[in-house]
N, C-alpha and C. Protein backbone atom coordinates (compact mmCIF):
# COMPACT_ATOMS: atom_id res chain seq x y z
N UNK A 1 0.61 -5.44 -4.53
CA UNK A 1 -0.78 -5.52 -4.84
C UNK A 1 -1.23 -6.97 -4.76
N UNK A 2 -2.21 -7.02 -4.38
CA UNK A 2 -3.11 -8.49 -3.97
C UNK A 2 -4.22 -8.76 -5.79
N UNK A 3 -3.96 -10.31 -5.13
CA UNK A 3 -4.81 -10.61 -6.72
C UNK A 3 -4.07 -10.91 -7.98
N UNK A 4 -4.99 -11.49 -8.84
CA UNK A 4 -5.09 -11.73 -10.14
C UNK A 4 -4.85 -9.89 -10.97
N UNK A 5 -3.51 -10.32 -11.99
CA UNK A 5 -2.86 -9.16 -12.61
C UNK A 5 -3.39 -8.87 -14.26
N UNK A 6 -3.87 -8.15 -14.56
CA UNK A 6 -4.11 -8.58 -15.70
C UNK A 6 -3.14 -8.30 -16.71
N UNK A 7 -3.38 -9.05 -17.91
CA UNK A 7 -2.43 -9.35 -18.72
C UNK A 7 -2.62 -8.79 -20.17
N UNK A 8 -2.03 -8.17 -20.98
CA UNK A 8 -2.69 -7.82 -22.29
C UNK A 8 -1.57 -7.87 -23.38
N UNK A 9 -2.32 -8.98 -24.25
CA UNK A 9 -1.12 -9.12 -25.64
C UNK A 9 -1.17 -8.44 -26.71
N UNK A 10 0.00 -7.72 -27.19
CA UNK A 10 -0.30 -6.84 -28.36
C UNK A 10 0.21 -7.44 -29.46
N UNK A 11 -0.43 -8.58 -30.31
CA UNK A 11 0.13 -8.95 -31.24
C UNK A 11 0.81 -8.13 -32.65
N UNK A 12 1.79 -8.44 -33.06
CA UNK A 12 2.62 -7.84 -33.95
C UNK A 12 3.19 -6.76 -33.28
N UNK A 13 3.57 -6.06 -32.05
CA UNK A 13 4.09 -5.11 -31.73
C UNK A 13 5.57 -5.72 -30.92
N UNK A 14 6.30 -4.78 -31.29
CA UNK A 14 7.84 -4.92 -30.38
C UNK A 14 8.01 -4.22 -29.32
N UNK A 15 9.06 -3.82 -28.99
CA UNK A 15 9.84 -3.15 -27.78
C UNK A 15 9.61 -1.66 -28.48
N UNK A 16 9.46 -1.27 -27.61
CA UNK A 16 9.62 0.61 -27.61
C UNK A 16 8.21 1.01 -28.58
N UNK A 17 6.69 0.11 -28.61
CA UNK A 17 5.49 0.05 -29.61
C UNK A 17 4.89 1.46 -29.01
N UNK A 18 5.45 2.13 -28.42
CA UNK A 18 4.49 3.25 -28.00
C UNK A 18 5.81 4.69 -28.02
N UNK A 19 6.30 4.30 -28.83
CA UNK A 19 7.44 5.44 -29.18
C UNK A 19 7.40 5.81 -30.56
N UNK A 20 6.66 7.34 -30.99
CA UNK A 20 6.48 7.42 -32.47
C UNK A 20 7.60 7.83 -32.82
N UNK A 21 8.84 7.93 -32.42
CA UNK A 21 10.26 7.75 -32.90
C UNK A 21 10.66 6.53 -33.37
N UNK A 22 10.99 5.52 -32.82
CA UNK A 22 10.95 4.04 -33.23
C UNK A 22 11.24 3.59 -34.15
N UNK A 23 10.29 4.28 -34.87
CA UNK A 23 10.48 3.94 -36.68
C UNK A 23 9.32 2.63 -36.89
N UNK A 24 9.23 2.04 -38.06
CA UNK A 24 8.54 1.02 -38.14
C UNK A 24 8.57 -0.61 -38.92
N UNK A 25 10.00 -0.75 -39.01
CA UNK A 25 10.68 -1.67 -39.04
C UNK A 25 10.96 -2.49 -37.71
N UNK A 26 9.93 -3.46 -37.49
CA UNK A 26 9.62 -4.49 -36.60
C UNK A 26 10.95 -5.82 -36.30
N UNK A 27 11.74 -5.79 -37.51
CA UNK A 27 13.53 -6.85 -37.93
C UNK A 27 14.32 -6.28 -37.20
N UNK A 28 13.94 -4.94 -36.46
CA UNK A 28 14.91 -4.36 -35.71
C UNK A 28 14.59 -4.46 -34.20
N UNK A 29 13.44 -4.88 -33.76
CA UNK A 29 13.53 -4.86 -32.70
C UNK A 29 12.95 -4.15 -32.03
N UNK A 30 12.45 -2.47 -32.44
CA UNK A 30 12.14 -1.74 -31.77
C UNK A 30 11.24 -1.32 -32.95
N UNK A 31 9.92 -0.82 -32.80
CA UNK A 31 8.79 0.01 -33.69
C UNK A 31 7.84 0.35 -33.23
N UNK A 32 7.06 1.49 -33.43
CA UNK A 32 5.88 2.05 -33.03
C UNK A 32 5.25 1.23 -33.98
N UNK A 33 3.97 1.10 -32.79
CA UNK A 33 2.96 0.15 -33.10
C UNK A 33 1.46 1.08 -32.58
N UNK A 34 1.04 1.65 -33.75
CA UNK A 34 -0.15 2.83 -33.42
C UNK A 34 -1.27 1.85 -32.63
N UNK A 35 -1.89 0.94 -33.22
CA UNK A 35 -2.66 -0.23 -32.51
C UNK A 35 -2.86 -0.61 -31.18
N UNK A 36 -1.32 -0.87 -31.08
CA UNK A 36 -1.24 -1.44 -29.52
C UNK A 36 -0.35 0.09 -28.62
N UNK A 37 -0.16 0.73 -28.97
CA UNK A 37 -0.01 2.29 -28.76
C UNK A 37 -1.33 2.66 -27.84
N UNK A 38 -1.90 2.61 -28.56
CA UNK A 38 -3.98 3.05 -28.70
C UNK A 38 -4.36 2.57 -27.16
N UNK A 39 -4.65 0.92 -27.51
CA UNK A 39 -4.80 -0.25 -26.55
C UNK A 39 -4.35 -0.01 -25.42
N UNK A 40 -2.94 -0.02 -25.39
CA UNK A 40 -2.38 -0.04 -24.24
C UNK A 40 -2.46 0.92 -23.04
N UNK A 41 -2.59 1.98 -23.75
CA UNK A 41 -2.93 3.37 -23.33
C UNK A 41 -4.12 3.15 -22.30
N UNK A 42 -5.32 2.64 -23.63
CA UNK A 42 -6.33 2.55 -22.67
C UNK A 42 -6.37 1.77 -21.94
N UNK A 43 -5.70 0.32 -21.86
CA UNK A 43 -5.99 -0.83 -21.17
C UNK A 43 -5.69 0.03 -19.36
N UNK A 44 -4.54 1.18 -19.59
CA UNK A 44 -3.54 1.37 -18.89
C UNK A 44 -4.31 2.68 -17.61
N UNK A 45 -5.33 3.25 -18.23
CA UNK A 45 -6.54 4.15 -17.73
C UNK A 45 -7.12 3.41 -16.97
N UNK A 46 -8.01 2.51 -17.42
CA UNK A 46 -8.72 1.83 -17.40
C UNK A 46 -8.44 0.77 -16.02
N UNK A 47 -7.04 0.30 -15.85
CA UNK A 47 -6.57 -0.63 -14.86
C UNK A 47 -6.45 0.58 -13.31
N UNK A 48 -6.11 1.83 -13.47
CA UNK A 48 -5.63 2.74 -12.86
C UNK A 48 -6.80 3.29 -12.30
N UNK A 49 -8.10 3.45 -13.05
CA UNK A 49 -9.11 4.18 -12.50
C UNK A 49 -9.91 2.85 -11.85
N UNK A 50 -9.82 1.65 -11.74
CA UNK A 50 -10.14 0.87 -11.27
C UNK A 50 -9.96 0.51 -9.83
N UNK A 51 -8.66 0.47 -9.93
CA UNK A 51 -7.57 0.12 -8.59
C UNK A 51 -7.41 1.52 -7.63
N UNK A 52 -7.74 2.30 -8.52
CA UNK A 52 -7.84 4.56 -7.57
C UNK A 52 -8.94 4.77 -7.42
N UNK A 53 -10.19 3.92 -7.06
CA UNK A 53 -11.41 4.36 -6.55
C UNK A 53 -11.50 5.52 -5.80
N UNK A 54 -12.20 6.55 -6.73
CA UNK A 54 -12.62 8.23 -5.54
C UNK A 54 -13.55 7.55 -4.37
């Protein structure tokens, strides 16, 4: 893909933030993060219906 990528920071979230298994102990490394769960999701629509013009 050509261009400027965009970038999106999910502060306070870890590895695996979109896994409601995870657990939510963040000292471990891995936690669902409902917030950036949410966000990301949409950031993730949002980049896709952009770049897939009907």
């Amino acid at each position: 893909m050509r261009g400027a990528q965009p970038f999106a920071a999910h502060p306070g979230a870890v590895h695996s933030f979109t896994h409601w298994t995870a657990g939510s102990d963040t000292s471990k490394g891995a936690a669902y993060n409902q917030e950036a769960d949410v966000r990301s999701w949409g950031a993730g629509k949002a980049f896709f219906a952009a770049i897939f013009v009907e």
